[in-house]
N, C-alpha and C. Protein backbone atom coordinates (compact mmCIF):
# COMPACT_ATOMS: atom_id res chain seq x y z
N UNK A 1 0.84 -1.18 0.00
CA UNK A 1 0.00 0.00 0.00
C UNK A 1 0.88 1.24 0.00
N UNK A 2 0.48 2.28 -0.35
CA UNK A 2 1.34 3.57 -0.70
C UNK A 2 1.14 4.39 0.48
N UNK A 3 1.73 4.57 1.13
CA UNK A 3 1.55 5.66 2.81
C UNK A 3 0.93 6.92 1.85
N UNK A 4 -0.16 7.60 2.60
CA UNK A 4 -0.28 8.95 2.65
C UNK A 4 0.69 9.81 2.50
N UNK A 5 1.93 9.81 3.43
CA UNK A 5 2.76 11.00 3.26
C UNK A 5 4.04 10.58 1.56
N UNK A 6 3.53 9.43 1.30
CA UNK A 6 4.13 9.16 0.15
C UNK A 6 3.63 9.56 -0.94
N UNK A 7 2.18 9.70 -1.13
CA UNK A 7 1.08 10.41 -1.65
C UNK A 7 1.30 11.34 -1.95
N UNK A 8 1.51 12.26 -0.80
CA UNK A 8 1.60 13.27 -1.13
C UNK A 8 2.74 13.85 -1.63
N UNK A 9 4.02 13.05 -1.33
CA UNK A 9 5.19 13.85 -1.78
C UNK A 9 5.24 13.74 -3.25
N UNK A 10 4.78 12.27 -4.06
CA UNK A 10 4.37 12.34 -5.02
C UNK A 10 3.82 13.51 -5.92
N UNK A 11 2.52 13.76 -4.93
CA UNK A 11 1.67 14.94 -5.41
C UNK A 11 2.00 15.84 -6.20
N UNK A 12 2.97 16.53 -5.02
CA UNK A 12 3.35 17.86 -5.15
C UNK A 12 4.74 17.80 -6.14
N UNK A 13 5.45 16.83 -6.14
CA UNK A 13 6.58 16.73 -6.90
C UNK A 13 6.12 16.88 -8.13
N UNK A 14 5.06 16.43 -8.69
CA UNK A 14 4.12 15.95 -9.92
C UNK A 14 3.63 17.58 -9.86
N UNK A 15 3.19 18.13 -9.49
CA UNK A 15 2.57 19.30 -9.51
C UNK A 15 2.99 20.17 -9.60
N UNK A 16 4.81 20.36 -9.02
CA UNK A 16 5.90 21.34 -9.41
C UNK A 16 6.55 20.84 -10.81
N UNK A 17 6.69 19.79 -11.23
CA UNK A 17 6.67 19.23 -12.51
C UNK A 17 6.21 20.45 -13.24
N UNK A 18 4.61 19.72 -13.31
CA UNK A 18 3.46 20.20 -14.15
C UNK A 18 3.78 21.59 -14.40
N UNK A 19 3.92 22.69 -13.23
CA UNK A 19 4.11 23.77 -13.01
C UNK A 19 5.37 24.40 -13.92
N UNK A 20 6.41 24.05 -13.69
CA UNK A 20 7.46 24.10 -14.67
C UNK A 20 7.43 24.23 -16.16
N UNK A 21 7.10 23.45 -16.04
CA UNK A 21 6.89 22.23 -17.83
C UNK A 21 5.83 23.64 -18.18
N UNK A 22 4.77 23.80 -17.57
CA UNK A 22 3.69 24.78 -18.23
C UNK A 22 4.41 26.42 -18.46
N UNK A 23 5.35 26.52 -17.12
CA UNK A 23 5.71 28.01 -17.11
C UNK A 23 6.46 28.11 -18.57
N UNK A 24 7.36 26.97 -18.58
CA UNK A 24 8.37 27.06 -19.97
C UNK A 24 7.69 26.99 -20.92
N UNK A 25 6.80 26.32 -21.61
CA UNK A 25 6.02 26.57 -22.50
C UNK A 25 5.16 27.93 -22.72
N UNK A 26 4.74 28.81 -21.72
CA UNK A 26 4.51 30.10 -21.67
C UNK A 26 5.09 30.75 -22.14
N UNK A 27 6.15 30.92 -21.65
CA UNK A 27 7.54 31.51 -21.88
C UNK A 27 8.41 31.48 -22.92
N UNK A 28 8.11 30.53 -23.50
CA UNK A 28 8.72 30.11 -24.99
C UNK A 28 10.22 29.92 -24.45
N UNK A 29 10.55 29.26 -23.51
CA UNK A 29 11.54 28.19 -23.71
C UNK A 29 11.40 26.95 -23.67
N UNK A 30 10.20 26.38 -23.79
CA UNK A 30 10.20 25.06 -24.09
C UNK A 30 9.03 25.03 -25.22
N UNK A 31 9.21 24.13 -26.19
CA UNK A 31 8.56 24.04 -27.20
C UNK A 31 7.48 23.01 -26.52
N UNK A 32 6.11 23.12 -26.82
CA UNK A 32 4.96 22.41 -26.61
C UNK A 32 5.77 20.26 -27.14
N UNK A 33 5.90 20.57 -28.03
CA UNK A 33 6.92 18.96 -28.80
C UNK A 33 7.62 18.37 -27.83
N UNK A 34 8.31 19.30 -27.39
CA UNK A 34 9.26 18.59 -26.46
C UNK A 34 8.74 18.44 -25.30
N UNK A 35 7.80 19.37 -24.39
CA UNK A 35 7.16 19.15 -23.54
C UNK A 35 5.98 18.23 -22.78
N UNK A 36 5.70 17.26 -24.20
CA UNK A 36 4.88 16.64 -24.10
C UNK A 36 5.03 15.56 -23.15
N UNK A 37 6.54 14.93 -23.52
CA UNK A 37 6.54 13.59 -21.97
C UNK A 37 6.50 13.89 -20.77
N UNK A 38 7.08 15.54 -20.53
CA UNK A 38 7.30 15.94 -19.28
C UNK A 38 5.88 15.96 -18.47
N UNK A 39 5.25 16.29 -19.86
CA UNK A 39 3.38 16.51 -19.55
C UNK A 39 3.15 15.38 -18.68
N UNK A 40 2.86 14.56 -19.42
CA UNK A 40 2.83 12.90 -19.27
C UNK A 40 3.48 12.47 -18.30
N UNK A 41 4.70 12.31 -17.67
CA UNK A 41 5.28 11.92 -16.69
C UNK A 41 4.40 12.33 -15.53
N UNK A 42 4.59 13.92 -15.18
CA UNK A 42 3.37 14.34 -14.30
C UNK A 42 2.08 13.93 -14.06
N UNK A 43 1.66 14.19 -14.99
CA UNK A 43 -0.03 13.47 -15.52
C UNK A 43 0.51 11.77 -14.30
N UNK A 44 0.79 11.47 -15.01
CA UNK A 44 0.96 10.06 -14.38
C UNK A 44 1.10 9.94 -13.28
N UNK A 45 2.23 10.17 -12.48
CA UNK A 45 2.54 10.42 -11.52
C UNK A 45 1.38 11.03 -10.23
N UNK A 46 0.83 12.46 -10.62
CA UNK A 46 -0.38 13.07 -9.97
C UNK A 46 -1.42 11.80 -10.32
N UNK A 47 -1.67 11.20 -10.92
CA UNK A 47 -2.97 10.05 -11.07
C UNK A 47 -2.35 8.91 -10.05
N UNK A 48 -1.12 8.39 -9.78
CA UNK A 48 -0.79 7.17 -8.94
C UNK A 48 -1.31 7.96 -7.54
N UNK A 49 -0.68 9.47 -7.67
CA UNK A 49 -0.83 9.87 -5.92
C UNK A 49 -1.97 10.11 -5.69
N UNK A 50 -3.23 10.24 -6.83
CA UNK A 50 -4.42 10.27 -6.10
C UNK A 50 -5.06 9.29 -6.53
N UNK A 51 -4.77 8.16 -6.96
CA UNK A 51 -5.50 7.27 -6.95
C UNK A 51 -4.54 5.78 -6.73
N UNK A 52 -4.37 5.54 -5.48
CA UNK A 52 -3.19 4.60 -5.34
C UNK A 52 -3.59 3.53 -5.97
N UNK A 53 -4.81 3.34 -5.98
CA UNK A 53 -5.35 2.17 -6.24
C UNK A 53 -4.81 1.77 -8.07
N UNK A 54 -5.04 2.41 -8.77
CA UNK A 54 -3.87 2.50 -10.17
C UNK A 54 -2.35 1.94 -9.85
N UNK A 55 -1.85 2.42 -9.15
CA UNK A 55 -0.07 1.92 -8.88
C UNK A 55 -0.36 0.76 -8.48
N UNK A 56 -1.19 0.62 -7.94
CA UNK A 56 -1.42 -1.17 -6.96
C UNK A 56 -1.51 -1.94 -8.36
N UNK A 57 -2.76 -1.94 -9.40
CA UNK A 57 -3.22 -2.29 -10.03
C UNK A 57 -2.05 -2.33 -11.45
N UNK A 58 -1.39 -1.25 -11.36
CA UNK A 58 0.07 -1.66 -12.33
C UNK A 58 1.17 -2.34 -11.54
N UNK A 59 0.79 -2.48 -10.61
CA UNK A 59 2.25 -3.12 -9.81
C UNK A 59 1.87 -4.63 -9.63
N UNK A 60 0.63 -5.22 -9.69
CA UNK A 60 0.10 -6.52 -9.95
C UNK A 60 0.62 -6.60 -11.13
N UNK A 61 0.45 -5.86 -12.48
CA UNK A 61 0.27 -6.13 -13.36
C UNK A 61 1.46 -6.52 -14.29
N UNK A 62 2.52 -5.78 -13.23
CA UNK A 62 4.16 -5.95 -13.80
C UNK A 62 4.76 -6.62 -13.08
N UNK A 63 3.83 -7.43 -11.93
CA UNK A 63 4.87 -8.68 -11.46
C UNK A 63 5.62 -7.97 -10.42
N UNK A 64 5.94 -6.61 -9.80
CA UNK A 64 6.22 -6.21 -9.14
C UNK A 64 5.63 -5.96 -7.35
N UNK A 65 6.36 -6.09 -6.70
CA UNK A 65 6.09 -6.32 -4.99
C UNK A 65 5.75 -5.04 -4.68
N UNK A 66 6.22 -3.94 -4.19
CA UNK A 66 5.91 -2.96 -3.59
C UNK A 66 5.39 -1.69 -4.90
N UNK A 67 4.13 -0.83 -4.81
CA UNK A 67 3.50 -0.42 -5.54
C UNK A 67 4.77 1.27 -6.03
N UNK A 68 5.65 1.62 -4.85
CA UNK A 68 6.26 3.09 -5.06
C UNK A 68 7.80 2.50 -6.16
N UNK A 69 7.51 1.25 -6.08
CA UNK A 69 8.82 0.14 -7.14
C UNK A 69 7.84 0.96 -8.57
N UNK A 70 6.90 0.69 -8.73
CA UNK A 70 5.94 0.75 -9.84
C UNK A 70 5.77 1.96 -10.30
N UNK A 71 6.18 2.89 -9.78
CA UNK A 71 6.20 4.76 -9.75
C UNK A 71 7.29 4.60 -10.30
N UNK A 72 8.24 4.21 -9.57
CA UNK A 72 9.81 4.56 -10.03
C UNK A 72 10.05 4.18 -11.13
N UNK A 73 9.58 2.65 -11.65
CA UNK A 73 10.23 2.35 -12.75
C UNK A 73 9.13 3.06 -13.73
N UNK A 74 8.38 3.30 -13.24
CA UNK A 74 7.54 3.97 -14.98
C UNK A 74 7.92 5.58 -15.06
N UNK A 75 8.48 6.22 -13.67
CA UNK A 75 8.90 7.08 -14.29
C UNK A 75 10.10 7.20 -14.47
N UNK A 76 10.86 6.18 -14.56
CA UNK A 76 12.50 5.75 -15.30
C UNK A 76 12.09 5.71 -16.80
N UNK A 77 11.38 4.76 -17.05
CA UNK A 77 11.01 4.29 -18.61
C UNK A 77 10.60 5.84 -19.03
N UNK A 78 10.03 6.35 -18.49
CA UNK A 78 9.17 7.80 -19.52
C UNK A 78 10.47 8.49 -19.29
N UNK A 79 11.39 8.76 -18.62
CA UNK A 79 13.05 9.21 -18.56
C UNK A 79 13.81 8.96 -19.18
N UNK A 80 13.87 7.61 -19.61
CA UNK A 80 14.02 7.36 -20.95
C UNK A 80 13.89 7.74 -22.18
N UNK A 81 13.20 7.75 -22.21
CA UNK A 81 11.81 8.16 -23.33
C UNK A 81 12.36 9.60 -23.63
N UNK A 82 12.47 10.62 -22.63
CA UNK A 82 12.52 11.57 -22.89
C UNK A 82 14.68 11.91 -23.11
N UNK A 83 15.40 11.53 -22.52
CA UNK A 83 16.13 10.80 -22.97
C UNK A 83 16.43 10.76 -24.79
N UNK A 84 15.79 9.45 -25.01
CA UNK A 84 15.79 8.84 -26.94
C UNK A 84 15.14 10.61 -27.12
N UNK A 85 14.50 11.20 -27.04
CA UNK A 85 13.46 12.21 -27.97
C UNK A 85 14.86 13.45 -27.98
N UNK A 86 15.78 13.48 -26.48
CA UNK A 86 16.48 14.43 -26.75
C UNK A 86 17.63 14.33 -27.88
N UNK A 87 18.03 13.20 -27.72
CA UNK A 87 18.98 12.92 -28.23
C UNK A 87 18.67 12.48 -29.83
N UNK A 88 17.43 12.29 -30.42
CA UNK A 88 17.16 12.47 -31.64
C UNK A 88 16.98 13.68 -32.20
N UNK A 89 17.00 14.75 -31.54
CA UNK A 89 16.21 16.16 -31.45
C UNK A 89 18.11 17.18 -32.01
N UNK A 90 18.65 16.28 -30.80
CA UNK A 90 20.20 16.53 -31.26
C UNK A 90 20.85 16.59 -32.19
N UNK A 91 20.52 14.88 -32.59
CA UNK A 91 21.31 14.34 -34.01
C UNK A 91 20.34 15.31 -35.08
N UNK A 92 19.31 15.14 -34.80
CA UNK A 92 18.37 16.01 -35.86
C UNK A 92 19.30 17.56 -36.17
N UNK A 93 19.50 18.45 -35.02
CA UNK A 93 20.07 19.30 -35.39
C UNK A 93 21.28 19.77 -35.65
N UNK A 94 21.78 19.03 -35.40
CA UNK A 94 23.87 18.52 -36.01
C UNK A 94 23.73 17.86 -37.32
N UNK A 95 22.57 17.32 -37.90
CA UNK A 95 22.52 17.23 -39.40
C UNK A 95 21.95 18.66 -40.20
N UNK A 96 21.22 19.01 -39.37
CA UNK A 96 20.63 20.23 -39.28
C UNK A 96 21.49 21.43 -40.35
N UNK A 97 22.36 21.52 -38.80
CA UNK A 97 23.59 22.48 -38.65
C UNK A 97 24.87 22.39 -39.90
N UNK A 98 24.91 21.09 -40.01
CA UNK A 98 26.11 20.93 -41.02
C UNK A 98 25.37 21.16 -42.06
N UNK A 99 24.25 20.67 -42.90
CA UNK A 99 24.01 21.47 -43.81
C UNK A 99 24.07 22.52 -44.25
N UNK A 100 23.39 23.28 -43.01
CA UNK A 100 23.49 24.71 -43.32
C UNK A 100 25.41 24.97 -43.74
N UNK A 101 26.09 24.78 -43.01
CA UNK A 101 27.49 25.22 -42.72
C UNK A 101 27.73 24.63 -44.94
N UNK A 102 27.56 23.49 -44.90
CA UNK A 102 28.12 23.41 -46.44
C UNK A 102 27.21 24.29 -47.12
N UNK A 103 25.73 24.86 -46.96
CA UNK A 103 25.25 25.39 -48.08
C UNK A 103 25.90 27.03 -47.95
N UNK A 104 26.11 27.44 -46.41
CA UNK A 104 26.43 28.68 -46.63
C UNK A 104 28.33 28.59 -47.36
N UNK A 105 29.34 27.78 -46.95
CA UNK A 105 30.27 27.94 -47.82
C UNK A 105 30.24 28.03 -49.05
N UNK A 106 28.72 26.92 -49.88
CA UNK A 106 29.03 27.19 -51.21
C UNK A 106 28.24 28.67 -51.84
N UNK A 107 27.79 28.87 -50.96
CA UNK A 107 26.83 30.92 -51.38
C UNK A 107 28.31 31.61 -50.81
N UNK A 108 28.99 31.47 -50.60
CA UNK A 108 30.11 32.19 -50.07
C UNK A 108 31.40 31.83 -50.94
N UNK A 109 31.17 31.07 -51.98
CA UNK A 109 32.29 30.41 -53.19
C UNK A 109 31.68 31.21 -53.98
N UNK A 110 30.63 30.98 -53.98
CA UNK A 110 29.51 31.79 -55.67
C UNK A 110 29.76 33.17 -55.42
N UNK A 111 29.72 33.70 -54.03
CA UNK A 111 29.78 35.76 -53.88
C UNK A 111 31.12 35.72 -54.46
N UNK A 112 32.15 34.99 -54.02
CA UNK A 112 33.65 35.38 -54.11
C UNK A 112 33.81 35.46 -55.86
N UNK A 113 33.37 34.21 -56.13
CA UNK A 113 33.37 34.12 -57.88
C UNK A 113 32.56 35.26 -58.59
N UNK A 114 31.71 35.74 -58.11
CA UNK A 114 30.84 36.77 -59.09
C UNK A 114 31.38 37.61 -58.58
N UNK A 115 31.90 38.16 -57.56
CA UNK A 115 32.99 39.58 -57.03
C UNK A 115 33.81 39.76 -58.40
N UNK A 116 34.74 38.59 -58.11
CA UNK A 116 35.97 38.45 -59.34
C UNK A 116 35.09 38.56 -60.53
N UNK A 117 34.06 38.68 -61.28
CA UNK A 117 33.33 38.67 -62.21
C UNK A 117 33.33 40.41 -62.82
N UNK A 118 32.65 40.91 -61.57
CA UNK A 118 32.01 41.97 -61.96
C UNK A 118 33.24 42.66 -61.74
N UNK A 119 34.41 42.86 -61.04
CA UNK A 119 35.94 43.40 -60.88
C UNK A 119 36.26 43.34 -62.29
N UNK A 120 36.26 41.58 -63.15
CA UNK A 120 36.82 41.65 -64.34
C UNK A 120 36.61 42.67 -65.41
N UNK A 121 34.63 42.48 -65.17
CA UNK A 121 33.75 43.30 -66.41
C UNK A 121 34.17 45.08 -66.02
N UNK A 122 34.26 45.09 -64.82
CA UNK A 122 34.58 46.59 -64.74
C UNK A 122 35.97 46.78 -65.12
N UNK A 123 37.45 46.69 -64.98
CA UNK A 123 37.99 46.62 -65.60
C UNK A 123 38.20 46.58 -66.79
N UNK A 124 37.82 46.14 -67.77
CA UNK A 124 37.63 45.78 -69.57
C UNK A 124 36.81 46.97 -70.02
N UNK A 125 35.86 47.34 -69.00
CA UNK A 125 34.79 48.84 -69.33
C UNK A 125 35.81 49.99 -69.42
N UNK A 126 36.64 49.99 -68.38
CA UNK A 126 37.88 50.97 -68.62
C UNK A 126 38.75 51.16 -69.27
């Protein structure tokens, strides 16, 4: 069974979560995309602490003994989770990034070459 004062620390941990996660999205430092597991983790979390009877009922369900085992590891796995999303979010923008870097060298080959162009044509005008 989940003690009350376990409940609650849950609660509120879940609720300063929530709180966070929402301020940054206000604020526009966190993108709604990325914010979504953090959503979810909370969400979850605030539903075990008020309804223990859920953690019991996943902690049967995963073969697991004590129900705050059943908190922890699901909010390891969604840590995870969020975890894989950063680190695709990463690689995403280091492919991102190098693109850009080769497309701006070659607009920066083409200025240099049409410089020397229009230098030539002005010259020959004279």
């Amino acid at each position: 069974m989940i003690t009350l004062k376990l409940q609650i620390t849950v609660f509120l941990a879940a609720l300063l979560l929530l709180f966070f996660v929402i301020r940054g999205i206000r604020s526009g430092h966190l993108q709604l995309k990325h914010a979504l597991l953090w959503l979810f983790l909370g969400l979850i979390n605030m539903i075990f602490a008020v309804f223990p009877g859920a953690a019991l009922y996943l902690t049967q369900l995963m073969g697991i003994e004590l129900p705050v085992n059943a908190i922890f590891l699901t909010s390891i796995v969604i840590a995870y989770l969020l975890i894989l999303q950063l680190s695709i979010n990463s690689s995403t923008n280091e492919l991102k990034k190098r693109k850009l870097a080769q497309k701006l060298t070659i607009l920066e080959e083409e200025v240099r070459d049409l410089k020397q162009q229009v230098e030539k044509l002005s010259k020959n005008k004279l």
